[in-house]
N, C-alpha and C. Protein backbone atom coordinates (compact mmCIF):
# COMPACT_ATOMS: atom_id res chain seq x y z
N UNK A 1 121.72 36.36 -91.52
CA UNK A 1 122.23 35.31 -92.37
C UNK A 1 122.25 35.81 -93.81
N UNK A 2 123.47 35.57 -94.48
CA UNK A 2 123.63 36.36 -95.63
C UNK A 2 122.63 35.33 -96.86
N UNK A 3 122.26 35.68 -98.01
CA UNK A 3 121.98 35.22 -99.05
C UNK A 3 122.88 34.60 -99.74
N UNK A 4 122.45 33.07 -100.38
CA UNK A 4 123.58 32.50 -101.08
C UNK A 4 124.17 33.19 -102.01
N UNK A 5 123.85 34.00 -102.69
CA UNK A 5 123.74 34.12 -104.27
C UNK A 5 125.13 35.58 -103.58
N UNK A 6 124.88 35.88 -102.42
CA UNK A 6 126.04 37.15 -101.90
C UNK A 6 127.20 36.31 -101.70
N UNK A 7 127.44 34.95 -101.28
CA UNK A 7 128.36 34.53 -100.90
C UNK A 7 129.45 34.12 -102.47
N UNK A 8 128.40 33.84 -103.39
CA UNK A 8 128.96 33.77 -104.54
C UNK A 8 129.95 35.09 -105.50
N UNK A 9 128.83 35.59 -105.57
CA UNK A 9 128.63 37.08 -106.56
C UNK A 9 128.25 38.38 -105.45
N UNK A 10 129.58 38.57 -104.70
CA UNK A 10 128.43 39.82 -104.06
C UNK A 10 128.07 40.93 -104.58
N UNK A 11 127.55 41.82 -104.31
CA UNK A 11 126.92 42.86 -104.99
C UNK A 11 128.15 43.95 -104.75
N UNK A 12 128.30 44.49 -105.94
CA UNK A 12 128.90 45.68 -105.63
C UNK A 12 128.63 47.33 -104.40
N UNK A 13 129.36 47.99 -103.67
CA UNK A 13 129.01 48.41 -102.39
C UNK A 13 128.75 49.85 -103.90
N UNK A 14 127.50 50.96 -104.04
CA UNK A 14 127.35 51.84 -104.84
C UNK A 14 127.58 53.35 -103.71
N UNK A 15 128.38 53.82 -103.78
CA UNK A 15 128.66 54.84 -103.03
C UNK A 15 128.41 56.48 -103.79
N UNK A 16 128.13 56.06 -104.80
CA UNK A 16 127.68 57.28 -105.74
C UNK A 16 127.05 58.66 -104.94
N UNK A 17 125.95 58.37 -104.05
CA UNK A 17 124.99 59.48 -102.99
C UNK A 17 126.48 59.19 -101.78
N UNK A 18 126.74 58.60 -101.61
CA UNK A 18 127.73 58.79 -99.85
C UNK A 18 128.99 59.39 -100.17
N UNK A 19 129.76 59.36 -101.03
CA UNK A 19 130.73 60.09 -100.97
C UNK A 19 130.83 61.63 -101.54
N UNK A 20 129.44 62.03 -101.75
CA UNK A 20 129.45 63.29 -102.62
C UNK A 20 128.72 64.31 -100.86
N UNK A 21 129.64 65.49 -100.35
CA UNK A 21 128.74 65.88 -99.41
C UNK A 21 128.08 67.28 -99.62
N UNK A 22 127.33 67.12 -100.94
CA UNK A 22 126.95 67.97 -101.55
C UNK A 22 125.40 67.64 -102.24
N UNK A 23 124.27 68.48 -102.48
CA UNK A 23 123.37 67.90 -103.26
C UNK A 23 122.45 68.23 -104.29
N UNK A 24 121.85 67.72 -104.80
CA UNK A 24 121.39 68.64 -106.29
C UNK A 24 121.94 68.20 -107.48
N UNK A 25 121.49 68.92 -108.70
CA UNK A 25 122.09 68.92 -109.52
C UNK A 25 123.38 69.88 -110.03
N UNK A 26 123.31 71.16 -109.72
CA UNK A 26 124.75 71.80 -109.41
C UNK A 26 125.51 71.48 -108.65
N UNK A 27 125.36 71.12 -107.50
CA UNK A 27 126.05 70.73 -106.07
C UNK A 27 126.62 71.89 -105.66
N UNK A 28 125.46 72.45 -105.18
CA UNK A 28 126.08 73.88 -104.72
C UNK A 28 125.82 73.93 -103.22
N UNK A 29 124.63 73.09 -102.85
CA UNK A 29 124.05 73.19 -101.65
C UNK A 29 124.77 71.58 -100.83
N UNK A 30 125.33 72.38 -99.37
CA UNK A 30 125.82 71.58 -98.77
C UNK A 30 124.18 70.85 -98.45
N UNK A 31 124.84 69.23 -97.78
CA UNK A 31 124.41 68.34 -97.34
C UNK A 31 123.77 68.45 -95.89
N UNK A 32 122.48 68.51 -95.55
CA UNK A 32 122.72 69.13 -93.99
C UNK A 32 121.11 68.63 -93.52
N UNK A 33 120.74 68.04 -92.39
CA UNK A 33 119.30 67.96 -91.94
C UNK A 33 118.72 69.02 -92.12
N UNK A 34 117.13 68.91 -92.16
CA UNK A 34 116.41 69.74 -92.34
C UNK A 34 115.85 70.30 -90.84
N UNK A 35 115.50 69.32 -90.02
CA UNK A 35 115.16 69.87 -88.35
C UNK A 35 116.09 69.16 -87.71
N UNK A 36 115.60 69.61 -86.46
CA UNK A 36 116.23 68.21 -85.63
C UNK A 36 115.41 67.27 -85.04
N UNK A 37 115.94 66.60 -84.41
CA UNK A 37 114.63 65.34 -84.15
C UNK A 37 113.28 65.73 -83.02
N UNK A 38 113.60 66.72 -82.58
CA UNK A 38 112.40 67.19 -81.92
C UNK A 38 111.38 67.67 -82.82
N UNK A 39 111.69 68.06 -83.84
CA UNK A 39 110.99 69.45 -85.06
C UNK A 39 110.30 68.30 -85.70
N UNK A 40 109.08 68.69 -85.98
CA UNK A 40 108.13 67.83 -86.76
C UNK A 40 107.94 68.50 -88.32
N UNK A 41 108.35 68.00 -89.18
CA UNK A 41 107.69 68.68 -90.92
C UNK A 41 106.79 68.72 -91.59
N UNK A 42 105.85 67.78 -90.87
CA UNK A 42 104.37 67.62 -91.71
C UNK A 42 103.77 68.98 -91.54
N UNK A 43 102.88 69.28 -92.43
CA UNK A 43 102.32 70.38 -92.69
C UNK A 43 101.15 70.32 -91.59
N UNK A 44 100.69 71.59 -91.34
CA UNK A 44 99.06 71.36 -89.94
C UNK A 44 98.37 72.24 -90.97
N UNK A 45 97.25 72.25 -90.10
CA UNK A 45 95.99 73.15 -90.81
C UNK A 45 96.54 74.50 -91.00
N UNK A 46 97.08 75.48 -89.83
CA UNK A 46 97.66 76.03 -90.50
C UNK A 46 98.32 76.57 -91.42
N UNK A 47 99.43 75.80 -91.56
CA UNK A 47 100.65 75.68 -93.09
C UNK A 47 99.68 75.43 -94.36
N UNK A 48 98.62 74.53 -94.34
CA UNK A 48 98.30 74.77 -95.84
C UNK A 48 97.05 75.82 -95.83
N UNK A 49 96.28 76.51 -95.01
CA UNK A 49 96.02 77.98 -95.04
C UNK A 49 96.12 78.53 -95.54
N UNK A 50 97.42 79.05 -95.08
CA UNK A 50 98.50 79.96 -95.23
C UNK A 50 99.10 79.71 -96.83
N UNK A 51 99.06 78.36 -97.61
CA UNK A 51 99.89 78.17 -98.67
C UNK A 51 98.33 78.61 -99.46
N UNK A 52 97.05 78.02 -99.36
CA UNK A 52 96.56 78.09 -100.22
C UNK A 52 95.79 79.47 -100.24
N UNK A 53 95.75 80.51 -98.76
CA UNK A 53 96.12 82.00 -99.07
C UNK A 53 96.87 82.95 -99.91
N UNK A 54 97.80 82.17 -99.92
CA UNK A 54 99.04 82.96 -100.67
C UNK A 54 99.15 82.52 -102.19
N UNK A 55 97.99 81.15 -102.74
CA UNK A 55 98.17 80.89 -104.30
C UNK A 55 97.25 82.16 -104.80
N UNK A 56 97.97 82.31 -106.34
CA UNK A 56 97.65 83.09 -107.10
C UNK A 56 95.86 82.93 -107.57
N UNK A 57 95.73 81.66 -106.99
CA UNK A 57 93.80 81.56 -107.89
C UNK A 57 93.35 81.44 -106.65
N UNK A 58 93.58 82.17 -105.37
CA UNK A 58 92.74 82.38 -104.73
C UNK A 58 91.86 83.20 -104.59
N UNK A 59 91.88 84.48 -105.15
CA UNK A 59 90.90 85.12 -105.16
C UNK A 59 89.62 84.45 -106.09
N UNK A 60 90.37 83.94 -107.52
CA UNK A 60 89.23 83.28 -108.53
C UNK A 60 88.26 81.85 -107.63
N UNK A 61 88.78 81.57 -106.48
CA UNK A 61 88.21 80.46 -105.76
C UNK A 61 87.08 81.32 -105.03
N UNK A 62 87.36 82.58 -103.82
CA UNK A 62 86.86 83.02 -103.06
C UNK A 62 85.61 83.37 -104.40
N UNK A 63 85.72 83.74 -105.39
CA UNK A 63 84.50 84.54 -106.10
C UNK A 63 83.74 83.39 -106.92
N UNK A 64 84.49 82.56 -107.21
CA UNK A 64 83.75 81.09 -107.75
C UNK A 64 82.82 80.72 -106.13
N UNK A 65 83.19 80.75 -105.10
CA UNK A 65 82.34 79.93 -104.30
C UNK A 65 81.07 80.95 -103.27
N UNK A 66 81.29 82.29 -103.52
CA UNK A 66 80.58 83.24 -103.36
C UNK A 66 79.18 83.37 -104.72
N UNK A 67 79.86 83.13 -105.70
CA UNK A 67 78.85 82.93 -106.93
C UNK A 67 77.69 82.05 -106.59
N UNK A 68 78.51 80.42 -106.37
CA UNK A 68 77.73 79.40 -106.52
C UNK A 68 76.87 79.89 -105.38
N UNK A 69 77.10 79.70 -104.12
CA UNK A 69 76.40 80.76 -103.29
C UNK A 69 74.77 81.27 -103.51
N UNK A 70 75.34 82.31 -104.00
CA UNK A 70 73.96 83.27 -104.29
C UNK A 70 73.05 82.74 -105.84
N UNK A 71 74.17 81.72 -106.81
CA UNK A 71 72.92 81.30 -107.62
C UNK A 71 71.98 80.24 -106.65
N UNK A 72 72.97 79.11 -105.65
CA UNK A 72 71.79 78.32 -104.97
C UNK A 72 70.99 79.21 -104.32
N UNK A 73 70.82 80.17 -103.66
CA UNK A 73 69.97 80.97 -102.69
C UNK A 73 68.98 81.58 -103.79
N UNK A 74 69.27 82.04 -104.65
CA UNK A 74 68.57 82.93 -105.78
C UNK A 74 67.33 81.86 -106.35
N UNK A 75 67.85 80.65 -106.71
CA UNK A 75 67.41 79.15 -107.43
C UNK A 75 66.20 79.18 -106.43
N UNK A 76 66.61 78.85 -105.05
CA UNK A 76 65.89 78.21 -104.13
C UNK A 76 64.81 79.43 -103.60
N UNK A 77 64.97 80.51 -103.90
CA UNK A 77 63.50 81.38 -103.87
C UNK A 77 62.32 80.95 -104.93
N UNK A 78 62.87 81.11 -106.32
CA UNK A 78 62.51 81.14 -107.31
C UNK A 78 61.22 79.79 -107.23
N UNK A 79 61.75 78.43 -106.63
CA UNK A 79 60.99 77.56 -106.83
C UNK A 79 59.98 77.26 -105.66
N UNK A 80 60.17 78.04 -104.38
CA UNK A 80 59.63 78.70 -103.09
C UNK A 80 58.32 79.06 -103.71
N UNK A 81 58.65 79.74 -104.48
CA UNK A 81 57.46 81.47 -104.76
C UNK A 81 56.47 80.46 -105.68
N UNK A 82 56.80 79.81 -106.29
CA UNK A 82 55.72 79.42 -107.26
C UNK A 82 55.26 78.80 -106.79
């Protein structure tokens, strides 16, 4: 059931995204699905792994959490012994 206020004033139909079969801001790249409906896109444990393997501050992570590491182990003698 339509809305009154459509039967009056309808809304204009905005075709601006549907008639362009192109996308972006250059429009260089055709219009096209990304999978098909079998193909799932969410990321798994895997995929972000693999992404946060491949960032540039991963090594500064691996040596930040190797640090903290050995100061807790180092700490936790220290107050052992006394």
């Amino acid at each position: 059931m339509p809305q009154i206020n459509e039967e009056f004033a309808p809304r204009p139909q905005y075709a601006a995204m549907m008639s362009n079969p192109y996308i972006g801001v250059h429009q260089n790249s055709p219009l096209a699905p990304n999978s098909d409906i079998e193909q799932n896109q969410r990321k798994g444990i895997t995929e972000w792994m693999l992404e946060i393997r491949q960032s540039k501050y991963f090594p500064f992570l691996i040596v930040g959490i190797v640090s903290l590491l050995i100061f807790i182990l180092l700490r936790g003698r220290k107050k052992g012994g006394v």
